[in-house]
C-alpha atoms as a PDB file:
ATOM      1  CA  UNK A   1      80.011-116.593 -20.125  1.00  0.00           C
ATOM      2  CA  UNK A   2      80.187-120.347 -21.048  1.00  0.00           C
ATOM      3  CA  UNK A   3      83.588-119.802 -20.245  1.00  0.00           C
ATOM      4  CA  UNK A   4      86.479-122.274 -20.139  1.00  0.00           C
ATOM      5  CA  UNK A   5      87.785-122.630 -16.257  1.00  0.00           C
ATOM      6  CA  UNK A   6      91.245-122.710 -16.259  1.00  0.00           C
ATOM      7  CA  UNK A   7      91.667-122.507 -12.482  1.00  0.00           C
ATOM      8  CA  UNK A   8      88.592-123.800 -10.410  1.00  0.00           C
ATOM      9  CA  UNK A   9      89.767-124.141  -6.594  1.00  0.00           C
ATOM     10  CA  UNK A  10      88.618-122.695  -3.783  1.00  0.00           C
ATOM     11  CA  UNK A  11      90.287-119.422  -3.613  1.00  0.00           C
ATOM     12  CA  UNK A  12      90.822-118.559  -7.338  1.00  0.00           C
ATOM     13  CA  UNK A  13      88.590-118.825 -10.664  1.00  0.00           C
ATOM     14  CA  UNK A  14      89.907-117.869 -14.539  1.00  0.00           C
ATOM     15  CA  UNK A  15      87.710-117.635 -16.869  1.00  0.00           C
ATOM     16  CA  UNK A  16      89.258-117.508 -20.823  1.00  0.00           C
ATOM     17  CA  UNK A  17      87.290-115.099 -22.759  1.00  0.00           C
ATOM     18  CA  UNK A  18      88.088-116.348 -26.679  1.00  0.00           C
ATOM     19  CA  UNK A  19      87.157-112.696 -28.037  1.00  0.00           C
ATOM     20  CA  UNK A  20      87.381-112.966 -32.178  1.00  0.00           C
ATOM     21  CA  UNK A  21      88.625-116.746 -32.410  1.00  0.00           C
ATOM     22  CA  UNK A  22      85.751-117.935 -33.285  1.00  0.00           C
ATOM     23  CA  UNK A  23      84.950-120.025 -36.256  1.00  0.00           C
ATOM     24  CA  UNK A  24      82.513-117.818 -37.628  1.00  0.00           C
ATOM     25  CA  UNK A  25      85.344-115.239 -38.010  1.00  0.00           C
ATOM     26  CA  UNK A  26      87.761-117.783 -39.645  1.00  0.00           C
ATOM     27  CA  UNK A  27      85.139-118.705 -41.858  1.00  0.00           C
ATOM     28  CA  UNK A  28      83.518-114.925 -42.996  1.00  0.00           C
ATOM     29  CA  UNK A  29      87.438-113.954 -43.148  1.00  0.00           C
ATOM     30  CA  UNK A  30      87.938-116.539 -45.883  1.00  0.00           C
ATOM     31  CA  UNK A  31      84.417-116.119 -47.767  1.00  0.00           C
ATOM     32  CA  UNK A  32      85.126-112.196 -47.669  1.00  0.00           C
ATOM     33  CA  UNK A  33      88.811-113.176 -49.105  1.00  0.00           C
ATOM     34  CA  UNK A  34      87.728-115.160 -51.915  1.00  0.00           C
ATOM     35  CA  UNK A  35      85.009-112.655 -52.806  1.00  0.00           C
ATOM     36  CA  UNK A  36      87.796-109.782 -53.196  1.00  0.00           C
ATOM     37  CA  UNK A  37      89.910-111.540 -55.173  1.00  0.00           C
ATOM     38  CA  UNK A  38      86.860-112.906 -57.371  1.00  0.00           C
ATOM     39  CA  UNK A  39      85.435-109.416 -57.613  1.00  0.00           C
ATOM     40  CA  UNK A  40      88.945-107.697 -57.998  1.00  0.00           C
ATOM     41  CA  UNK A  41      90.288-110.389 -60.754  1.00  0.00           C
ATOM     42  CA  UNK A  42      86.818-110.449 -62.607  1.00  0.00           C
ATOM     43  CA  UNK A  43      87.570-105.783 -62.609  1.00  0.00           C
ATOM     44  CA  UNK A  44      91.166-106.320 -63.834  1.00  0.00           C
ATOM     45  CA  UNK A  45      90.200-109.073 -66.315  1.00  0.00           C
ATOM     46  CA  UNK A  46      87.592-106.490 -67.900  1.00  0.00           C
ATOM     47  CA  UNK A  47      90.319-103.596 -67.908  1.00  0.00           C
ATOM     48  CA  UNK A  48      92.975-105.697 -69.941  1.00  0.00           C
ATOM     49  CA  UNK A  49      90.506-108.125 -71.722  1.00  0.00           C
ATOM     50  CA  UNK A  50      92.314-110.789 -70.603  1.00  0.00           C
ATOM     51  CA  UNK A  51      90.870-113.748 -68.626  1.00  0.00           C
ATOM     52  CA  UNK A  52      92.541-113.783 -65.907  1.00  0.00           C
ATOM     53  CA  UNK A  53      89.531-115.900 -64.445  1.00  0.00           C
ATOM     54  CA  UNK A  54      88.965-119.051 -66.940  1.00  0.00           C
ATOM     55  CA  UNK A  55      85.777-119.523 -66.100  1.00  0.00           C
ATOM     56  CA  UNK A  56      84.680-115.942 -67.112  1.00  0.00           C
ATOM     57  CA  UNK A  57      84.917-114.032 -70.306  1.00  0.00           C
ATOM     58  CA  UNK A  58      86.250-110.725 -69.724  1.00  0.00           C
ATOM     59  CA  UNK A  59      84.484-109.562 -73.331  1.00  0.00           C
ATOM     60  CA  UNK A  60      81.249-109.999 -71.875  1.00  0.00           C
ATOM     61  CA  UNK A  61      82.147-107.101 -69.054  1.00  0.00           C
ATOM     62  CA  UNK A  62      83.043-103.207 -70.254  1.00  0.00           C
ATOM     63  CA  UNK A  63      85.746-101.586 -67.968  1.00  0.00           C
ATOM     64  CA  UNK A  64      83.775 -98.377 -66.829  1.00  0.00           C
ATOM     65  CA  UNK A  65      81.663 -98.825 -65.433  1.00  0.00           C
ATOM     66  CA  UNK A  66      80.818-102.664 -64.428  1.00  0.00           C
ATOM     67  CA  UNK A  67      84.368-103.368 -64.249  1.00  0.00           C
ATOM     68  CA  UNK A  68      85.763-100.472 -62.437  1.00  0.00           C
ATOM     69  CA  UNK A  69      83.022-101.207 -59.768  1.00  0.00           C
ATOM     70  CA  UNK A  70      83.934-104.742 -59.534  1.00  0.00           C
ATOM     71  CA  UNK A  71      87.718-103.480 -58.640  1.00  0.00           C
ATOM     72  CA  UNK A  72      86.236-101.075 -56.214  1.00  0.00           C
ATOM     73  CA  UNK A  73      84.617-103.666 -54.157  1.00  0.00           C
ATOM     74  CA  UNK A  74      87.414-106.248 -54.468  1.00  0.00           C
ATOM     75  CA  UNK A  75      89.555-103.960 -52.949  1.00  0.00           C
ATOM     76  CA  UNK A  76      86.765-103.355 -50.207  1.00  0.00           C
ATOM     77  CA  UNK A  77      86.547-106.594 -49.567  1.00  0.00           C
ATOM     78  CA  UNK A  78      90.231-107.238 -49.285  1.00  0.00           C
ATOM     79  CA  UNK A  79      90.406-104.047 -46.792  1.00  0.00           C
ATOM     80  CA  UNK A  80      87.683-105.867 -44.879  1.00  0.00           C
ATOM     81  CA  UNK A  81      89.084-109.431 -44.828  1.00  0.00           C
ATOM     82  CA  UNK A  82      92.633-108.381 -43.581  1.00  0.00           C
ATOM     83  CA  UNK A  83      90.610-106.497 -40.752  1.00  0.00           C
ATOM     84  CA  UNK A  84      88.970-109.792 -40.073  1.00  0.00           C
ATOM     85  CA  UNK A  85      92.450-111.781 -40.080  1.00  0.00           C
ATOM     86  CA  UNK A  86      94.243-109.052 -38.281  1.00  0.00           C
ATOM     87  CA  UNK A  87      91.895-109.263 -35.581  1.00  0.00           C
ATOM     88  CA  UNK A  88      92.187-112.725 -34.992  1.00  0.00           C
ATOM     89  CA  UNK A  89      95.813-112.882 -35.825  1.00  0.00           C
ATOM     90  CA  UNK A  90      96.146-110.413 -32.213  1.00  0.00           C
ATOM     91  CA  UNK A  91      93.184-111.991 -30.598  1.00  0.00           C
ATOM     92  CA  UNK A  92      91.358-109.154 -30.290  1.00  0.00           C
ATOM     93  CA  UNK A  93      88.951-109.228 -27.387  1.00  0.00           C
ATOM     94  CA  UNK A  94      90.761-112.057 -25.557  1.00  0.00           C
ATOM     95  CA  UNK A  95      91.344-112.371 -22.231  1.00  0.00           C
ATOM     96  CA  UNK A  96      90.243-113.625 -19.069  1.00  0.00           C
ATOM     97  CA  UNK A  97      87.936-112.589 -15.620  1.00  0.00           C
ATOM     98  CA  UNK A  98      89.784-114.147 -12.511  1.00  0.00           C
ATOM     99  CA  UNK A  99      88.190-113.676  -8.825  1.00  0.00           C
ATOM    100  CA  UNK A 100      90.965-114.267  -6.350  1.00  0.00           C
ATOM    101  CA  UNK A 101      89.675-114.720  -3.022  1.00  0.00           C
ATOM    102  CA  UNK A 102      93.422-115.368  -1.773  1.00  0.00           C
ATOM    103  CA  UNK A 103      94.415-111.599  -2.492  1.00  0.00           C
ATOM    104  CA  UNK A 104      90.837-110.568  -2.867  1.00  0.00           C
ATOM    105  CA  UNK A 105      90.731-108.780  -5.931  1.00  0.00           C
ATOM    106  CA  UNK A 106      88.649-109.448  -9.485  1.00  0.00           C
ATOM    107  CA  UNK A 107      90.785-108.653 -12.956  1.00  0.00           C
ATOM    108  CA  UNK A 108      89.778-108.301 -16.361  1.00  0.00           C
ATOM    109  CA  UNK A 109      91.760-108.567 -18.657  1.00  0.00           C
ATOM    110  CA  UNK A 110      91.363-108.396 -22.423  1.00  0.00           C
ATOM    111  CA  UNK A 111      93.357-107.732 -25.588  1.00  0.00           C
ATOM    112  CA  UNK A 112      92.886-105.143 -27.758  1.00  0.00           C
ATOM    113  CA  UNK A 113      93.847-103.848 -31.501  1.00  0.00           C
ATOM    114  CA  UNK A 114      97.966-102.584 -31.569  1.00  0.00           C
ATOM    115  CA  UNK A 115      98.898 -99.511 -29.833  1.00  0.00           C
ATOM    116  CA  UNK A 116      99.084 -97.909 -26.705  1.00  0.00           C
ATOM    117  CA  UNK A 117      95.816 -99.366 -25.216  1.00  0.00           C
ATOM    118  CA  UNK A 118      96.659-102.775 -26.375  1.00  0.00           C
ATOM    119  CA  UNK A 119      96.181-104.361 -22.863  1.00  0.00           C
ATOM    120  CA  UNK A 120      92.935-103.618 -21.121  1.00  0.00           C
ATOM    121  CA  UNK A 121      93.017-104.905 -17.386  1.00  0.00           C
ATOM    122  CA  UNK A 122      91.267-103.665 -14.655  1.00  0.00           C
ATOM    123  CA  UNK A 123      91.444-104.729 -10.778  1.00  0.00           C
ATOM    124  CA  UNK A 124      89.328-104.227  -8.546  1.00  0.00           C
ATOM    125  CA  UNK A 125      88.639-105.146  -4.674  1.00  0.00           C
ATOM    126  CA  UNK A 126      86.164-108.134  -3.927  1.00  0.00           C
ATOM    127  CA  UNK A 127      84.567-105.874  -1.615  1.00  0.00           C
ATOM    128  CA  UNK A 128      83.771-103.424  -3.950  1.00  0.00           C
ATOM    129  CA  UNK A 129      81.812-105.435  -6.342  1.00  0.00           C
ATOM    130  CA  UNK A 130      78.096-105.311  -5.144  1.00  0.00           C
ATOM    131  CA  UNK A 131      76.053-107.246  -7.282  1.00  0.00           C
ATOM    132  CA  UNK A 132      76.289-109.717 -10.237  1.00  0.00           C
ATOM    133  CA  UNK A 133      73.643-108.463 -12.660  1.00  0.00           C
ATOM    134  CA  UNK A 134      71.940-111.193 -15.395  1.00  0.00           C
ATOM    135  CA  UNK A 135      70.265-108.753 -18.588  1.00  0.00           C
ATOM    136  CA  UNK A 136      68.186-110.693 -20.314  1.00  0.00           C
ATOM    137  CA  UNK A 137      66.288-109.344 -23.464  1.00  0.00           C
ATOM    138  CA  UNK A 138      64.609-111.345 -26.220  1.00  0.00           C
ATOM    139  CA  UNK A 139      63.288-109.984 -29.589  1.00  0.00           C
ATOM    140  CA  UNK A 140      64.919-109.443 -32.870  1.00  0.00           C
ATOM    141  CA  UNK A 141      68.480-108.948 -31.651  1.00  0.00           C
ATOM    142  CA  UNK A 142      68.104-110.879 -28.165  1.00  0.00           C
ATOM    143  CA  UNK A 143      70.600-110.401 -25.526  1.00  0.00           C
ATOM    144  CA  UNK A 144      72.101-112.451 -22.605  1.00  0.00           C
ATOM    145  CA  UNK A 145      74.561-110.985 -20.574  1.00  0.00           C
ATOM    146  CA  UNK A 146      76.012-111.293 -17.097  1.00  0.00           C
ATOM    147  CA  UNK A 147      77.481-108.235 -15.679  1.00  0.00           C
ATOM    148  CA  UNK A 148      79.449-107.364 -12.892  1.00  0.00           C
ATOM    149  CA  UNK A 149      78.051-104.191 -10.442  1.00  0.00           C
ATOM    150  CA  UNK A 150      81.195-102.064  -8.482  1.00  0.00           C
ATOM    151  CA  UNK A 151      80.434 -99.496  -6.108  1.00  0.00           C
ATOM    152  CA  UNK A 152      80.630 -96.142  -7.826  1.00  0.00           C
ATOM    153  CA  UNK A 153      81.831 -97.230 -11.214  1.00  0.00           C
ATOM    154  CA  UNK A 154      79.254 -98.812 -14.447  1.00  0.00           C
ATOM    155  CA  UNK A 155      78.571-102.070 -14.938  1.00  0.00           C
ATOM    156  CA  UNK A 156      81.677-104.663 -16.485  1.00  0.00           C
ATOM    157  CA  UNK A 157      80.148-107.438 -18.732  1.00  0.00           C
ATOM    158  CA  UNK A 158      81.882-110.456 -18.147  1.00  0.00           C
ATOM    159  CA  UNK A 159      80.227-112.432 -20.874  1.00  0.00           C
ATOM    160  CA  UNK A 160      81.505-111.602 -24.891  1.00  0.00           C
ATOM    161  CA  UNK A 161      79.440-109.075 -26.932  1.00  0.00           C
ATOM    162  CA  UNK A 162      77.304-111.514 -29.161  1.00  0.00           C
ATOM    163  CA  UNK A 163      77.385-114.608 -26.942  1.00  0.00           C
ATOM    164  CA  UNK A 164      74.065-115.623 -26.881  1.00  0.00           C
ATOM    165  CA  UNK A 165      73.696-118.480 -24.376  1.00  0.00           C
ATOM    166  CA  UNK A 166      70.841-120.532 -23.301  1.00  0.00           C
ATOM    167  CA  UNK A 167      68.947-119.145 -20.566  1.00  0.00           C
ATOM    168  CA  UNK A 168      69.900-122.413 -18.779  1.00  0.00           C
ATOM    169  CA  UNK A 169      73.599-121.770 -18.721  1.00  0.00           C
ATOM    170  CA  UNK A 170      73.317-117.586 -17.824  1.00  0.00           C
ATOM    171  CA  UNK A 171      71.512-118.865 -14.993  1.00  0.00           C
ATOM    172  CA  UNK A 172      74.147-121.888 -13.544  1.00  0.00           C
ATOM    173  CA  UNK A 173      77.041-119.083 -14.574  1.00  0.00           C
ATOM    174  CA  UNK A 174      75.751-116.091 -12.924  1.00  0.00           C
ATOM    175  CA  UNK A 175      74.826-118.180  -9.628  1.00  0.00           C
ATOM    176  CA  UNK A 176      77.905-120.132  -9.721  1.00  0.00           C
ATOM    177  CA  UNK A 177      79.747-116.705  -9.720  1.00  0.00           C
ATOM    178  CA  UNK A 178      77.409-114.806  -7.427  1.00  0.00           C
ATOM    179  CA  UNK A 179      77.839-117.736  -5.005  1.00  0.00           C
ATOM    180  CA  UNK A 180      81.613-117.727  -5.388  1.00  0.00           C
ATOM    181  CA  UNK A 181      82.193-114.341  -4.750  1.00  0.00           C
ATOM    182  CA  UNK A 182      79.264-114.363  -2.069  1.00  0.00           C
ATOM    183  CA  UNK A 183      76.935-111.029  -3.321  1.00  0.00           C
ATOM    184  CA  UNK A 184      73.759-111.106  -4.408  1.00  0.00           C
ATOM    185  CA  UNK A 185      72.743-111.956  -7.793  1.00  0.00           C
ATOM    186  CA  UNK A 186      70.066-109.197  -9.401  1.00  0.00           C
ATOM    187  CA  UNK A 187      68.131-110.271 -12.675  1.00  0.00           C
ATOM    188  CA  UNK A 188      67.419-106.855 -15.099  1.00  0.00           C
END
């Protein structure tokens, strides 16, 4: 989770989920940006033989099919930047996990892209949870992830697709939470 705690008392705990707000976002957003416009400017340049670029001659690039390519994947990468600054313009995949022992219930909540399903937020009785579950795989695309077990329904992760944390911190999370909410805490 290496969540922020906005609310650590003894009967309530918020966790903020950041979702896409990330730097890494903000930072492949604006590569992927520059890279369309490069590619896109270097395509048009070749079409009207015009530098629109000064640092690259537009003779030394024929329209079909180098510079018609070079348009095509401008435009791709515009497409795919403004996907990238859309979703952290909404916050896509922000939220929270709060575990109210005063009303006893746990809610999720999250944000999600525009439309009808925007808000994702689930409740759910304390009693029902069972089990906090730590997955742990390591390899080539290792995995951390701290999951919450409710009678009858799957697994909810509480921790961010892609968060990898030390093993350290899953640990002191997942037992800080199991603790909290008083079930037992299952390692898979």
């Amino acid at each position: 989770m290496n969540l922020y705690k906005t609310m650590n008392n003894v009967l309530i705990r918020r966790y903020l989920i950041p979702g896409s707000r990330q730097f890494s976002n903000y930072w492949w957003g604006s590569i992927v940006f520059l890279g369309g416009v490069g590619f896109l400017a270097t395509g048009v340049s070749s079409y009207f033989k015009v530098d629109v670029l000064p640092f690259l001659s537009s003779k030394t690039i024929a329209f079909f099919p180098q510079g018609l390519v070079m348009c095509f994947y401008g435009v791709l990468g515009l497409l795919f930047s403004s996907y990238l600054w859309f979703a952290l313009l909404w916050g896509v995949g922000s939220g929270f996990n709060e575990f109210n022992k005063k009303d006893g219930l746990v809610r999720i909540f999250r944000w999600g892209f525009p439309g009808k399903n925007r808000r994702i937020d689930f409740s759910h009785s304390l009693n029902d949870v069972e089990a906090i579950r730590v997955e742990i795989k390591e390899g080539i695309n290792p995995r951390r992830t701290i999951y919450m077990r409710i009678k009858g329904k799957r697994d909810i992760p509480l921790t961010r697709i892609g968060q990898l944390m030390t093993l350290d911190e899953i640990e002191t999370e997942a037992a800080e939470l199991a603790r909290f909410i008083q079930v037992s805490l299952e390692l898979a």
